[in-house]
Protein backbone atom coordinates (compact mmCIF):
# COMPACT_ATOMS: atom_id res chain seq x y z
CA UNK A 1 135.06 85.63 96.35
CA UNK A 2 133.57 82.41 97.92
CA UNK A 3 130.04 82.03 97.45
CA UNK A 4 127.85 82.07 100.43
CA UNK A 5 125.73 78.91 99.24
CA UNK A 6 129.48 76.97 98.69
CA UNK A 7 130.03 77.12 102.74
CA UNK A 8 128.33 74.02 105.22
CA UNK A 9 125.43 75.49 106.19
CA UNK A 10 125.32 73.54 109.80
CA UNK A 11 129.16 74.57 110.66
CA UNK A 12 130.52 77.84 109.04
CA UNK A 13 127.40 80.87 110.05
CA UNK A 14 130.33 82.87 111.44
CA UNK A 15 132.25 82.77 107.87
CA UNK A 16 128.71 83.03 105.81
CA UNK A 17 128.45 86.57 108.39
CA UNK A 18 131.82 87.84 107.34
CA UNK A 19 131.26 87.30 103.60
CA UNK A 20 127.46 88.86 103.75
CA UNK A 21 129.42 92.34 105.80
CA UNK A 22 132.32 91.79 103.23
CA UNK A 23 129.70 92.00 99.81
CA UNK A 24 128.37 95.63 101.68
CA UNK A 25 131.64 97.04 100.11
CA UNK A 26 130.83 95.45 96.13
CA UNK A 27 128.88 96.92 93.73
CA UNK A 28 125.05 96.40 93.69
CA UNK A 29 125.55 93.45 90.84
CA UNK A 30 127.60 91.77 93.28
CA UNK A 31 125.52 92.23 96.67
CA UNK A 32 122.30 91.28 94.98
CA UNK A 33 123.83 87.90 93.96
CA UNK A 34 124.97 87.42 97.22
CA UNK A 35 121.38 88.06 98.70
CA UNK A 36 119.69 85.60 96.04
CA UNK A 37 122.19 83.15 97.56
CA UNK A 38 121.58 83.94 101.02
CA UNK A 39 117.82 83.33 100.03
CA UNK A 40 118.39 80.09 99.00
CA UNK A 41 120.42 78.71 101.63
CA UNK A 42 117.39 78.58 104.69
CA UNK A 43 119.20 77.29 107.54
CA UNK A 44 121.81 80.56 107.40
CA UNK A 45 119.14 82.61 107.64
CA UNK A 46 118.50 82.84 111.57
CA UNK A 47 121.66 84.20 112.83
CA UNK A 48 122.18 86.46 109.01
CA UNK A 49 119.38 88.81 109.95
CA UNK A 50 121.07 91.06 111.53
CA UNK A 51 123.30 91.37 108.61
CA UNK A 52 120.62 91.81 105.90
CA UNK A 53 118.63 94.14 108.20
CA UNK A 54 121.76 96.60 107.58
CA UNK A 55 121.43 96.41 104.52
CA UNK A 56 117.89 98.36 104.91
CA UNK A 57 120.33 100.90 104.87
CA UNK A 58 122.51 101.02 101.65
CA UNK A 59 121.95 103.64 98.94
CA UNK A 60 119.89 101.16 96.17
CA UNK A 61 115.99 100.56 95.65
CA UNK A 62 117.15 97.04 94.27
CA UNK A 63 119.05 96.28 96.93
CA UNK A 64 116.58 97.56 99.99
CA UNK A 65 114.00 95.86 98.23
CA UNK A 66 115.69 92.44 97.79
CA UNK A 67 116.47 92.50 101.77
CA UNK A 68 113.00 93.68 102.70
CA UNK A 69 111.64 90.45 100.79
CA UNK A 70 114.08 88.68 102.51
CA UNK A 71 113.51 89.76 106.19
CA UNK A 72 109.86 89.05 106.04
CA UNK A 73 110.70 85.17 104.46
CA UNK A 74 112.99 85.54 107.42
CA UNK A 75 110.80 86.38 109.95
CA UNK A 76 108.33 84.24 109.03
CA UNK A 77 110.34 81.08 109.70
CA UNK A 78 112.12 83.05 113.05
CA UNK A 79 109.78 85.70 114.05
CA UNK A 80 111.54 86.14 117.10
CA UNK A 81 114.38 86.81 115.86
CA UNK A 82 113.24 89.67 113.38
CA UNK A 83 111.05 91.62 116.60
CA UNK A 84 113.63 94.72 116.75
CA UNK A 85 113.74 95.00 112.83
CA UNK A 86 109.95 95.29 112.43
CA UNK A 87 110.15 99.09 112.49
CA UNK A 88 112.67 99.82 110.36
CA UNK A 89 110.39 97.43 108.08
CA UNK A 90 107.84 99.36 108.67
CA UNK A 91 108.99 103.22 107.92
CA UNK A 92 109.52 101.69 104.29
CA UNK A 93 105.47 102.08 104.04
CA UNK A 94 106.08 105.81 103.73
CA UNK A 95 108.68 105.57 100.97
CA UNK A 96 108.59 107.66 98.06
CA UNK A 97 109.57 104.41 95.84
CA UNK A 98 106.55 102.17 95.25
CA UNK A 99 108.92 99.11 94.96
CA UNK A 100 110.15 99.56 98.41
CA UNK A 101 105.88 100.40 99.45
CA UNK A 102 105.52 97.32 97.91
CA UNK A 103 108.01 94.84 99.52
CA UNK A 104 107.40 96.65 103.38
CA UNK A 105 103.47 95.08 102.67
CA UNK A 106 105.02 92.23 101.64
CA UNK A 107 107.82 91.75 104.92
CA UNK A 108 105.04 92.67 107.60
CA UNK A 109 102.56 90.69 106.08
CA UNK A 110 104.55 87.67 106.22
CA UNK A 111 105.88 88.57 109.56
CA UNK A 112 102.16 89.16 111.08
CA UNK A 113 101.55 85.60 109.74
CA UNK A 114 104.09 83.92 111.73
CA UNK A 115 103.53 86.72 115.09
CA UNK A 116 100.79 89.25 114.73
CA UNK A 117 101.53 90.83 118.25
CA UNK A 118 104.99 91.55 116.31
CA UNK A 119 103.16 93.86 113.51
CA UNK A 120 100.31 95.04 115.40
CA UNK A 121 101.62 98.46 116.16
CA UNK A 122 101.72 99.14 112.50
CA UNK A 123 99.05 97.46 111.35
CA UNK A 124 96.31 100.28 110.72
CA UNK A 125 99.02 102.33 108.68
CA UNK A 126 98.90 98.82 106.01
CA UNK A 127 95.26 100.12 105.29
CA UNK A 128 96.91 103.78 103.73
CA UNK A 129 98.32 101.84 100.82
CA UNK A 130 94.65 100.20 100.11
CA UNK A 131 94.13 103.50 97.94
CA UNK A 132 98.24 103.33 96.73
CA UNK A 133 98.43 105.18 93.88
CA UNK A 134 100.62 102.40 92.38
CA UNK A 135 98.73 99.23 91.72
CA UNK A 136 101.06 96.70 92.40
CA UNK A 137 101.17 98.38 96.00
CA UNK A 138 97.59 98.24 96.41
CA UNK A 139 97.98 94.37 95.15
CA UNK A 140 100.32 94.09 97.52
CA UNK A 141 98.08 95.29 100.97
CA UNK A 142 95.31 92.68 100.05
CA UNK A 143 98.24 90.07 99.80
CA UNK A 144 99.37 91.28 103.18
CA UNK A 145 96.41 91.22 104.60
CA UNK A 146 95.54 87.43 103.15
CA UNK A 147 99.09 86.52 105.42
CA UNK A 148 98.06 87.84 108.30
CA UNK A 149 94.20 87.22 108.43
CA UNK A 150 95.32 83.15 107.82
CA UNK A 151 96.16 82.94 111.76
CA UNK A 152 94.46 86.21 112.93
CA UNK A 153 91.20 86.74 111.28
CA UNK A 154 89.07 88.38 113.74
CA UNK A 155 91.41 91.45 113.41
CA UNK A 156 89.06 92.31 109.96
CA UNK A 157 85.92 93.15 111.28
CA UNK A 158 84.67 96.47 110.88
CA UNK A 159 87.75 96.46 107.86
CA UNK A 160 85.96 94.32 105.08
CA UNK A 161 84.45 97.71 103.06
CA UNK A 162 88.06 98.47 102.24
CA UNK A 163 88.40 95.02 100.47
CA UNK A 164 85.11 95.57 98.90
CA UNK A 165 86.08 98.65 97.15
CA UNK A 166 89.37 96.97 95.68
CA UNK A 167 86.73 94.35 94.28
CA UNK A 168 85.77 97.45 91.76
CA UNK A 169 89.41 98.11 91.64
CA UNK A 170 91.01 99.69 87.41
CA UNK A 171 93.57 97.37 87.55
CA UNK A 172 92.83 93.83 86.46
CA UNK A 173 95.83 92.39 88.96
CA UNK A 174 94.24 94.53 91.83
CA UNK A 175 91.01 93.01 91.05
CA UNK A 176 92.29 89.23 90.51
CA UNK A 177 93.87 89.17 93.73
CA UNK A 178 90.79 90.77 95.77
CA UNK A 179 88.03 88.02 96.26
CA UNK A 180 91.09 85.84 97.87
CA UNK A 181 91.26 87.81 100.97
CA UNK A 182 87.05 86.94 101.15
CA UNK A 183 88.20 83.37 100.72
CA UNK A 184 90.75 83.41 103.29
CA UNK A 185 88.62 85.27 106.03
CA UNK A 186 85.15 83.37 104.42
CA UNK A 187 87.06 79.98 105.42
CA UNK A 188 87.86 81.29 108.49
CA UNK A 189 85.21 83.45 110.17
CA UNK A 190 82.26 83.30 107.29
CA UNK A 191 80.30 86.05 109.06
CA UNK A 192 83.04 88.58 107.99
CA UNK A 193 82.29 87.76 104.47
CA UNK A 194 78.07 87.29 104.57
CA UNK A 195 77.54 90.44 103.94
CA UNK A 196 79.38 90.35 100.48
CA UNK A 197 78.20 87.71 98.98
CA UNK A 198 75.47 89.13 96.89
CA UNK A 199 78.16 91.31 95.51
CA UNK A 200 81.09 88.44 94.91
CA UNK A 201 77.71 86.25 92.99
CA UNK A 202 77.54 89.46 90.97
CA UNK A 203 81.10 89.53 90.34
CA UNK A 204 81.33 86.10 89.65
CA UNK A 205 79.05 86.25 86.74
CA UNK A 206 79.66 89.71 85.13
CA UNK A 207 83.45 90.96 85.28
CA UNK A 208 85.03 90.76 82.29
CA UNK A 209 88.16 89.15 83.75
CA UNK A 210 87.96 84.97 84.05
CA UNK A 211 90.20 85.11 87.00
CA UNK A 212 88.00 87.63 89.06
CA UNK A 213 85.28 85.61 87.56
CA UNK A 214 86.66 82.25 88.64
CA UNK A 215 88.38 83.87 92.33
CA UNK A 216 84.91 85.07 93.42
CA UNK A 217 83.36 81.53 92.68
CA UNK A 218 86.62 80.15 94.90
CA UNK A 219 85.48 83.19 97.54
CA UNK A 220 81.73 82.05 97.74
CA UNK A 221 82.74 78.40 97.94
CA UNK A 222 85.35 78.74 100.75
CA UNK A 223 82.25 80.68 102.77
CA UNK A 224 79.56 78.15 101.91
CA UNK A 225 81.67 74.79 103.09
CA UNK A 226 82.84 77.18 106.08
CA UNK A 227 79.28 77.62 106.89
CA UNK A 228 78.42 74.07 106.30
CA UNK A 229 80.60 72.93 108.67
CA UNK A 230 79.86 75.71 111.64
């Protein structure tokens, strides 16, 4: 079979269409290649979504989770193209699979970066998956919420506490990623973050992981120069 990548990307979208609803019939070896070179190849994606948003739909965790990763680099670059998909995206919050958890933070978070008006319906069910019983999901809702808080800050207030608890979070990943949503809404709106700063000084001097250690400096750095220059 012809490889998607192997086709002009500026004059054959209908043939790179057939061949993605051709691969729904392979095996799952097969389709996931197929995605990987659908990921690649950028200026297919806006008239492929369609396409890969069916494949929400096929029996696989591998597969569902490859084209929910997909969708939300997708609709980052087109988010007006990915509007009808965004709830399908979402009902993958409430999936058994933490994977497929995982991936839906990832989609709408990318997609609320681009459009947050697109998300916002969902947007207080992200904050369930804050207390995820899988870490990497729980890693996943403060990346999330670093995408969409870099063009829509203001949305946090009365939210930081949640992002304050992951600070004390068992898992070391959990805990790395943490004080980067206080530098993303510090550089951005500083009196979100004031109140934690005392704690993120604390942190920065006593956790037993550098890269907390060394994220909360980058956290209480990002607030200061924001507060500088306001």
């Amino acid at each position: 079979m012809k490889n998607i990548k192997d086709c002009p990307s500026e004059h054959n979208s209908e043939s790179k269409l057939m061949m993605l609803k051709q691969v729904q019939h392979d095996d799952e070896t097969e389709l996931y290649k197929k995605l990987g070179e659908l990921t690649k190849n950028k200026a297919a994606w806006e008239n492929s979504i369609s396409d890969v948003a069916a494949l929400l739909e096929y029996d696989s965790t591998k597969i569902q989770a490859k084209t929910l990763w997909l969708l939300g680099e997708m609709g980052l670059l087109h988010p007006d193209k990915i509007r009808k998909w965004v709830p399908a995206i979402a009902a993958f919050l409430n999936s058994p699979a933490p994977l497929l958890r995982e991936r839906a933070l990832n989609a709408l978070g990318r997609i609320g970066r681009a459009d947050f008006s697109l998300i916002k319906p969902f947007w207080n069910d992200l904050f369930q998956l804050a207390k995820d019983e899988a870490p990497n999901v729980r890693l996943n809702f403060i990346w999330a919420s670093e995408n969409i808080g870099t063009n829509t800050p203001d949305i946090y207030e009365g939210f930081m506490d949640i992002f304050a608890g992951l600070l004390d979070d068992p898992d070391d990943k959990v805990r790395m990623e943490a004080p980067e949503i206080f530098r993303v809404l510090g550089k951005r709106k500083p009196k979100l973050v004031a109140p934690y700063i005392d704690l993120l000084s604390k942190i920065s001097e006593t956790d037993t992981n550098r890269v907390v250690r060394i994220h909360s400096k980058g956290a209480i750095k990002a607030f200061k120069k924001a507060k500088e220059i306001s």
